[in-house]
Every structure is written in C-alpha cells, then in structure tokens.
Protein backbone atom coordinates (compact mmCIF):
# COMPACT_ATOMS: atom_id res chain seq x y z
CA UNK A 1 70.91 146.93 62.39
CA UNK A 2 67.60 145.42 62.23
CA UNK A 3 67.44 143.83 58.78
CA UNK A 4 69.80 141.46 59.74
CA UNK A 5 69.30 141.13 63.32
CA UNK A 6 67.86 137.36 63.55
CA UNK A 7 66.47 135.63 66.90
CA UNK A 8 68.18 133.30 68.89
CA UNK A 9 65.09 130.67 67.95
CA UNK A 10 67.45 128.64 65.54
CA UNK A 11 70.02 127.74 68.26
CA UNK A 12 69.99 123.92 68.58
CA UNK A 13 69.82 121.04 71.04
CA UNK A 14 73.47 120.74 72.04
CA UNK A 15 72.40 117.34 74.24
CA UNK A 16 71.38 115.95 70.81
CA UNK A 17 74.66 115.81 69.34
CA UNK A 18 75.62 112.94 67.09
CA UNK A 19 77.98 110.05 67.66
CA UNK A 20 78.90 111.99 71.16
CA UNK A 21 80.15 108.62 72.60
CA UNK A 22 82.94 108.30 69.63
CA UNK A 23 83.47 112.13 70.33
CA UNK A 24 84.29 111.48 73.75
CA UNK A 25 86.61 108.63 73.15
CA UNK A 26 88.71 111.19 70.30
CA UNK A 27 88.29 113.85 73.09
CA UNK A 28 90.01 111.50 76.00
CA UNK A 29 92.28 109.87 73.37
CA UNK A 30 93.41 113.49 72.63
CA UNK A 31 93.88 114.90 76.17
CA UNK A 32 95.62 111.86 77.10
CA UNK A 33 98.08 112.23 74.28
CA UNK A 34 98.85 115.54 75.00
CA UNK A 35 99.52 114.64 78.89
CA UNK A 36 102.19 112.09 77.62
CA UNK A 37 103.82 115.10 76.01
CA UNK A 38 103.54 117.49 79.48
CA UNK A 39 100.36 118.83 78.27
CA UNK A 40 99.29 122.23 76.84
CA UNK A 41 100.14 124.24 79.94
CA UNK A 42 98.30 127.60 81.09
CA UNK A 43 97.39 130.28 78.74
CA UNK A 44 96.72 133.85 79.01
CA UNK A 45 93.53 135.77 78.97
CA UNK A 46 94.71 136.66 75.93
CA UNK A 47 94.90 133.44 74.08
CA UNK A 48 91.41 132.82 74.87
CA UNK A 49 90.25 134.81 71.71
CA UNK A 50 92.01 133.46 68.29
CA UNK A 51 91.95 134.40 64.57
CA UNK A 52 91.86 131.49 62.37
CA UNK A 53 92.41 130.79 58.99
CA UNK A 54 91.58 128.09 56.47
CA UNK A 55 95.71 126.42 57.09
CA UNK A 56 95.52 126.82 60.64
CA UNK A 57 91.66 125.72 61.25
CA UNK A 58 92.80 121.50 61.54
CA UNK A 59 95.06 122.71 64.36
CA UNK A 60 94.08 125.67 65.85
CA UNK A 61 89.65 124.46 66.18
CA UNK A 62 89.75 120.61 65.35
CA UNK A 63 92.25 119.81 67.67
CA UNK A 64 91.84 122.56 70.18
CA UNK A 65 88.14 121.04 70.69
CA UNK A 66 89.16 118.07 72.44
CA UNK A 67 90.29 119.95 75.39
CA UNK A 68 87.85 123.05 75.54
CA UNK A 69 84.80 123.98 73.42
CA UNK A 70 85.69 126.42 70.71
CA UNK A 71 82.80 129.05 69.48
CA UNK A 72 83.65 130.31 65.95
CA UNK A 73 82.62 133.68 65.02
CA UNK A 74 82.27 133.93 61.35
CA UNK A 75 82.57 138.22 60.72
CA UNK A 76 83.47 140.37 57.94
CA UNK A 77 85.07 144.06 58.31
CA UNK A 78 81.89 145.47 56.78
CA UNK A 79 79.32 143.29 58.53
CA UNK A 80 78.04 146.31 60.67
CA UNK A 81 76.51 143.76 63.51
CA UNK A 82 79.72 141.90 63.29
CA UNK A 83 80.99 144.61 65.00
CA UNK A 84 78.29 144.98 67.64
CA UNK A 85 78.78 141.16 68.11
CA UNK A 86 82.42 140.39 67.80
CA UNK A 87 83.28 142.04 71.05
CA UNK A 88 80.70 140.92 72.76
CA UNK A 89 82.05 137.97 71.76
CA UNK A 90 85.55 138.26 72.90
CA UNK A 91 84.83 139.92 76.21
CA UNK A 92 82.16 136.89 77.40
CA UNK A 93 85.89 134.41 75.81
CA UNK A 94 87.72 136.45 78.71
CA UNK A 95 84.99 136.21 81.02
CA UNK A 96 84.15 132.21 81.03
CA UNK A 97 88.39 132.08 82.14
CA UNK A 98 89.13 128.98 80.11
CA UNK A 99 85.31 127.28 79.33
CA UNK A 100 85.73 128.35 75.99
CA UNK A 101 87.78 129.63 73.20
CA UNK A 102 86.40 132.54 70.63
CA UNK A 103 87.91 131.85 67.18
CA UNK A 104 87.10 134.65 64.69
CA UNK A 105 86.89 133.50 61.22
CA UNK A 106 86.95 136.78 58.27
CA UNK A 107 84.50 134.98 55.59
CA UNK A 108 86.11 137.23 53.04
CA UNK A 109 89.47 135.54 53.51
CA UNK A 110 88.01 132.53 54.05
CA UNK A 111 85.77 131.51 51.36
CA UNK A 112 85.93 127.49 51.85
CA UNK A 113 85.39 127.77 55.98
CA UNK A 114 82.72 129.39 54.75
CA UNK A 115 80.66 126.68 52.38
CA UNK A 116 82.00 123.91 54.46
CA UNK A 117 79.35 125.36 57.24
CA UNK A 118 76.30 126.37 54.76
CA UNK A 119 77.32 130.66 56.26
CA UNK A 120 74.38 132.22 54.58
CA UNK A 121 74.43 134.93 56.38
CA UNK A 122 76.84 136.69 59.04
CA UNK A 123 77.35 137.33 61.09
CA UNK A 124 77.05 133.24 62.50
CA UNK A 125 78.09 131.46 65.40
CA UNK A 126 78.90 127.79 65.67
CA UNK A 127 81.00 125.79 67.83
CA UNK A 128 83.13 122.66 67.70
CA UNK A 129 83.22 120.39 70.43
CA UNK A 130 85.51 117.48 70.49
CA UNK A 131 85.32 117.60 66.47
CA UNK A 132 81.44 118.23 66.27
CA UNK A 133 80.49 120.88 64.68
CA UNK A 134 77.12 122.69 66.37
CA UNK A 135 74.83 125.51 65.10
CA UNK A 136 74.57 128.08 67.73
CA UNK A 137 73.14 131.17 66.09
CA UNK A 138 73.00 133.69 63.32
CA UNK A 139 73.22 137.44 63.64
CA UNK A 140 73.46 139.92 66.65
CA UNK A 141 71.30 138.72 69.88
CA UNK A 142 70.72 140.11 73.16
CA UNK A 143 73.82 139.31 75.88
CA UNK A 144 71.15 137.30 78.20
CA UNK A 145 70.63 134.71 75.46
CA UNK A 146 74.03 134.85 74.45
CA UNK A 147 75.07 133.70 77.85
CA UNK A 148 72.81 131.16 78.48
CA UNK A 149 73.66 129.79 74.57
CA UNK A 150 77.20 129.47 75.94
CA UNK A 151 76.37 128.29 79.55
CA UNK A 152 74.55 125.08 77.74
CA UNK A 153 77.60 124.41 75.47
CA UNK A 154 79.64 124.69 78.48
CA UNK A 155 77.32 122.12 80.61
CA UNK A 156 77.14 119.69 77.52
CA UNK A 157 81.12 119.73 76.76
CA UNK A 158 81.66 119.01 79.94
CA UNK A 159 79.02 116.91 80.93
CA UNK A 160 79.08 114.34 77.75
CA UNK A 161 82.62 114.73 76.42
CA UNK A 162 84.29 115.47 79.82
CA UNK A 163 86.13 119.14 78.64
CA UNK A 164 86.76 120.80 81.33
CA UNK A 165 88.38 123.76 79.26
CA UNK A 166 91.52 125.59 79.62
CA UNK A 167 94.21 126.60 82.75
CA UNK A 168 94.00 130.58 82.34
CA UNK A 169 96.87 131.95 84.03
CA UNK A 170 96.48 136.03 84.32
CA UNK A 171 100.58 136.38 84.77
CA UNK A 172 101.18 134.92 81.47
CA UNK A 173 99.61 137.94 79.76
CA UNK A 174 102.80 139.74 80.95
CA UNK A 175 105.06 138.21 77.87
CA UNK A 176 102.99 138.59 75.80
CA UNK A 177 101.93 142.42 76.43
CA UNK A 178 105.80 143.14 76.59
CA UNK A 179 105.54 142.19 73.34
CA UNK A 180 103.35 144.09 71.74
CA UNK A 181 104.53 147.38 72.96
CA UNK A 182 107.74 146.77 71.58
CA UNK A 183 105.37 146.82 68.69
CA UNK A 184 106.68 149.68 65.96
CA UNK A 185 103.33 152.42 66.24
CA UNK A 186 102.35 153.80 63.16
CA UNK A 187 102.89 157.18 63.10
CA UNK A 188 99.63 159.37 62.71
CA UNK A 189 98.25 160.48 59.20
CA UNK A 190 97.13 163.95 57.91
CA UNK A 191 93.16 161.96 57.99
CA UNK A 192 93.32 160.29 61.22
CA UNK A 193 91.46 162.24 63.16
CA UNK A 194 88.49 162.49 60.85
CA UNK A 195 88.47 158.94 59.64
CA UNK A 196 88.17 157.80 63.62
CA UNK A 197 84.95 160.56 63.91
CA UNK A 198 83.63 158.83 60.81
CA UNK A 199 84.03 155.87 62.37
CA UNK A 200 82.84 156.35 65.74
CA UNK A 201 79.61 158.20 63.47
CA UNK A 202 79.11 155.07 62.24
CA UNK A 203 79.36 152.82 64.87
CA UNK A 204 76.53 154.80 66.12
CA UNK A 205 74.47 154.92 63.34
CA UNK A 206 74.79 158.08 62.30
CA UNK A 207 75.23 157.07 58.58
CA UNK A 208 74.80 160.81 57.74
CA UNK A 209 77.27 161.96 59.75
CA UNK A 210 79.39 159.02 59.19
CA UNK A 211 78.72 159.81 55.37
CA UNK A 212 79.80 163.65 55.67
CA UNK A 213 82.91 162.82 57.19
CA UNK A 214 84.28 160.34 54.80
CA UNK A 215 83.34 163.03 52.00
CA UNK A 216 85.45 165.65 53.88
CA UNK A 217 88.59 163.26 53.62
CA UNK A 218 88.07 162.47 49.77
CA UNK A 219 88.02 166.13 48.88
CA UNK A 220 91.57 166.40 50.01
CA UNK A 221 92.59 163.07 48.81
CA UNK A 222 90.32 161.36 46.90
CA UNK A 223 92.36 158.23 46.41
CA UNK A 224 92.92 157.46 50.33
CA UNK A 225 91.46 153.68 50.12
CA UNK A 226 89.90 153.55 53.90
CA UNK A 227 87.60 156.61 52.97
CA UNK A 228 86.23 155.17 50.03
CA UNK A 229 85.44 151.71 52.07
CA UNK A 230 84.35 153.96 54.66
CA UNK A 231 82.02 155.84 52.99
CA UNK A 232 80.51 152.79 50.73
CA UNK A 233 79.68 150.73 53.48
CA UNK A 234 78.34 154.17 55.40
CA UNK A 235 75.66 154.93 52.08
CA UNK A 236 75.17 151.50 52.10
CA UNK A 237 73.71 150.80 55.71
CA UNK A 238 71.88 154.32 55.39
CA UNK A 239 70.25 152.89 52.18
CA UNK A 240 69.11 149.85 53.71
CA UNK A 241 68.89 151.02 57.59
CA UNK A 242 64.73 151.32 57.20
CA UNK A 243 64.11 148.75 54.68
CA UNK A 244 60.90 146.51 54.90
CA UNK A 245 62.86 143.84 53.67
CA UNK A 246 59.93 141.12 52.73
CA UNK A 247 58.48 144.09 50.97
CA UNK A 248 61.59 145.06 48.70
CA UNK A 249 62.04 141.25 48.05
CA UNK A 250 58.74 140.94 47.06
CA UNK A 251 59.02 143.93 44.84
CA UNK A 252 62.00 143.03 43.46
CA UNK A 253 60.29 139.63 42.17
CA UNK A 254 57.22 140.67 40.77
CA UNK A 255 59.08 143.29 38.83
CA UNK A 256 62.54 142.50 37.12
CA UNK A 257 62.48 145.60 35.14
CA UNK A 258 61.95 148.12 38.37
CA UNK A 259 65.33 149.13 38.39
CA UNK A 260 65.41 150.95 41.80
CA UNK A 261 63.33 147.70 43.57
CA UNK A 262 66.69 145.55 41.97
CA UNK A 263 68.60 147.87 43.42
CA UNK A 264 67.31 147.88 46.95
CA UNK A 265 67.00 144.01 46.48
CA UNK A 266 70.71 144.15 46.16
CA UNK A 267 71.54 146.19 48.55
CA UNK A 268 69.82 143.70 50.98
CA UNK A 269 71.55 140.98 49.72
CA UNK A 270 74.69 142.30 50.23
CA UNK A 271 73.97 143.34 54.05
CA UNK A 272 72.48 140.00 53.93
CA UNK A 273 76.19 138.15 53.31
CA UNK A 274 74.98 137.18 49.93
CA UNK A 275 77.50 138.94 47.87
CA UNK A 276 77.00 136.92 44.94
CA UNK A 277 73.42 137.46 44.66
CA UNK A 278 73.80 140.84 45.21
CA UNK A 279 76.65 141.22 42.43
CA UNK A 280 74.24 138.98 39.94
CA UNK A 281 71.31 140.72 40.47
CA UNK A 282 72.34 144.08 39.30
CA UNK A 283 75.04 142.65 36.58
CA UNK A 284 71.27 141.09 35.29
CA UNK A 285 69.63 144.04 35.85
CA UNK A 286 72.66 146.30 33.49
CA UNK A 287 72.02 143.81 30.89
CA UNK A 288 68.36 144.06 30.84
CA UNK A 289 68.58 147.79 30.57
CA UNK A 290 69.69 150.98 28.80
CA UNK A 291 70.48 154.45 29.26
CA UNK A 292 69.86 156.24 32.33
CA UNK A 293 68.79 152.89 33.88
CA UNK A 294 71.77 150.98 32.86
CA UNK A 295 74.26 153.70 33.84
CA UNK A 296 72.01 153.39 37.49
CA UNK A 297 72.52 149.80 37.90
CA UNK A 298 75.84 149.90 37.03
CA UNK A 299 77.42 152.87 39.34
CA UNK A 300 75.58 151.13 42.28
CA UNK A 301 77.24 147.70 41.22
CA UNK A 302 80.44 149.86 41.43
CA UNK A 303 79.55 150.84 44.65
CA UNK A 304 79.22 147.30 46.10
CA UNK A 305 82.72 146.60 44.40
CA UNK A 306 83.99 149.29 46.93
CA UNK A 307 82.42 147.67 50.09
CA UNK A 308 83.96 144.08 49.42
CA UNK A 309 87.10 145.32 48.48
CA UNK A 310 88.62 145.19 44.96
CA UNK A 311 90.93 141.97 46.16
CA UNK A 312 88.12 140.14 46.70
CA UNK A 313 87.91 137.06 44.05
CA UNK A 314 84.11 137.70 44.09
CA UNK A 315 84.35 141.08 42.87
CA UNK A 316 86.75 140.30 40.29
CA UNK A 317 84.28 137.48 38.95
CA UNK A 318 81.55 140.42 39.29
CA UNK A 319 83.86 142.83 37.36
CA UNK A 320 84.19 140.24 34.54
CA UNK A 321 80.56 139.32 34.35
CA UNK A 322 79.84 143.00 34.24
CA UNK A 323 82.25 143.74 31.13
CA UNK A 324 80.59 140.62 29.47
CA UNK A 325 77.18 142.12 29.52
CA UNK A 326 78.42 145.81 28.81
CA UNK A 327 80.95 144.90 26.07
C-alpha cells in the first residue's frame, strides 16, 4: 500500500558496525561454550522462522546471534504490508538453509521491543548479529533488494564475526510436522466461508469488496469480533489507499479546526504505526469541537479502537482520555 511503502535507501553500512572486534570475541566465546555442551545440533526448516516475545527475546535473538545472524521482523495483524512482507520474509528464512534466522516480533504485544529500537513505523526490519543490533529497513521493498540486503548481512556475519549460521537438517521437520497434525482442528463456523472471501478481498485490495463482505457477516451476527476487525481495518485502508499524504499532513497543520483534514491526518497516522498520535489527534480534535463535528471525530476515534483491538493498553489510555474530554 503505497503510503507506507518506504525505499530501501535507509538500509545501513553493515561493514561499519561498532565494537565488531569485542562482538567477535562474545560470538567465539559463545560458540565455543556451546561446543563444550555438544552444541546446538541441526534444526529443521522449520525452526528457521521464530516468534519472539519480550521474555524470550535475551534467549531466543541475543544469544541465538552468536551463532547465526537473526533478522527481526517487527509486524502487526493489521499492518496491511506486514502481510505482503512477512512471508516474503519467512520463505527467503527457508531459502538461505541456515544463514539466517527470521524472528517475528507483534509490536502490539510487544510494546518495550518496540521503543528499545526507536519502531516508528512498521512494518521494520533489523537484525542482530553477535549482539549488535543493525538497521536494515522500514516498510515493504522489492524481493531483489531484499536479497541483496540479506546477502550483505550474510557476507559481514560471516566475514567479521565468523557465523557461519545454522546445520538445517530437512528430516527433522518430520517430528515436528507429526506434531502438529495431531493438532485438535477447529471445527468450521457458520461465517467461515465469507470471512476467508473477505479476506482474500482484502489481501487484494479490493477494500470494497473486502468491505461488503464483512457487512454481510455482521447482519447475521453483529457481535462476531473478527468481522468487526475485519471490516475496520478494510474502511480504513480504503480511506487512506489514495491519500497524498504530505498534502493531508500539511492540511491537517495549517488547519486544527478542519475536522475531516484531522481525520484523514489520523487515519495516516495510524497506517503509519503511530497509534498514539493517531488516538491524540482526534481525542484533541472531540474536545475542540461540538455537535455534528464532535459526534464525527468521535465515531471515527471509535473506529480506530476497533482496528487495534480493545485489549490493547493504548486504546484503553485512548478510551480514558476520550471520556476526560467528553465528560
């Protein structure tokens, strides 16, 4: 989606990384330790692609980086080019066989992972390499400069801090497969069908379609909680899908009282990552207003709640800010 779509010109000069000799020593300190213990063994192709949370990021990326590069994907479920991106992603993890490991990172469950790394935006790419931690890119970019991205970290990690990445053994996958189709499967719902048509509608960018869809499920049930998602973050990326955004920005700040510029302001913001801005801006804008306007600002505020999901701590700070200025 092209408002958030950012070039790969930001990626960095991996052969500049800092203190890279004391790196290496942790790096070779670490694989050495783990050889006194038999080592870390093969993995399978599936263990090449991770999800990682706040208690398991020390063990699971800090100390998985001295052996073998790890690329963090920082997503959200309603980051639309998260989802162009995150498999993209995971297939290029099965693909290198071991040069790297994908760790995907939800930034909604997350909140700390994400201020420790300055995320302004998502979806955002780093990597950590023998404890370093290494811009790589923000937002969805072409798979050429992907690949050459990860080549370079690749070539770096192994060239200055000797990782020569993980044993991939396809055999292993076996267990592990076995597994999961002992898995219970979830039997299929009355909505099923037309919540995967919405979904595949929106994955294409049919936000109209996508939009019709979710509206057919609500009129039978107008409670079912994946619908209303569904359809928020559907009206939502129509809204925004042919946004100029310098010019709404600019709009927005020259005029705090244009109620629909604040609102299209927001709207970017919140495509944007920038959730709190997005839930300030309009909580400002219901004070500032009245009537019509207010009641505006405030259903579309409502909205937002729906795409970030009512667990959310930020929309529960957004809620309370909002009763402060209405009551």
């Amino acid at each position: 989606m092209q408002p958030r779509n950012m070039s790969m010109s930001g990626v960095v000069d991996l052969a500049a990384v800092k203190a890279a000799g004391e790196a290496k020593a942790k790096a070779e300190q670490a694989r050495a330790e783990a050889a006194r213990h038999g080592g870390a063994g093969a993995v399978s192709p599936s263990a090449l692609v991770i999800d990682v949370d706040e208690a398991g990021f020390e063990r699971e990326v800090i100390e998985r980086s001295a052996e073998v590069p790890v690329v963090l994907d920082f997503w959200a479920e309603w980051c639309q080019p998260c989802k162009q991106l995150g498999p993209l992603l995971e297939r290029l993890a099965v693909e290198y066989n071991g040069r790297i490991l994908l760790a995907k990172i939800d930034v909604d469950a997350n909140q700390l992972l994400m201020q420790q790394f300055g995320i302004q935006g998502i979806p955002a790419v780093f990597a950590v390499v023998a404890g370093q931690a290494l811009p790589l890119f923000q937002g969805a970019a072409p798979e050429a400069q992907i690949r050459q991205t990860l080549d370079q970290l690749v070539q770096v990690a192994e060239q200055r801090f000797g990782l020569t990445g993980l044993t991939v053994d396809p055999d292993a996958e076996g267990a592990e497969g076995g597994a999961a189709a002992a898995a219970p499967v979830r039997p299929a719902g009355p909505y099923d069908a037309l919540l995967e048509a919405a979904a595949q509608a929106l994955d294409a960018n049919d936000f109209a379609g996508a939009i019709q869809a979710y509206k057919n499920v609500l009129v039978d049930d107008p409670a079912n909680p994946e619908a209303k998602l569904g359809l928020a973050q559907a009206e939502l990326l129509g809204r925004v899908r042919d946004m100029d955004p310098q010019a709404v920005r600019k709009a927005a700040a020259d005029d705090p009282t244009d109620v629909q510029a604040q609102l299209a302001a927001a709207d970017l913001d919140l495509v944007g990552g920038h959730v709190e801005d997005a839930f300030g801006r309009l909580v400002e804008t219901v004070r500032r207003t009245a009537g019509e306007d207010r009641d505006t600002a405030r259903l579309r505020l409502l909205e937002l709640f729906e795409v970030i999901g009512s667990d959310d701590p930020r929309v529960t700070a957004g809620r309370q800010a909002l009763a402060r200025v209405l009551f």
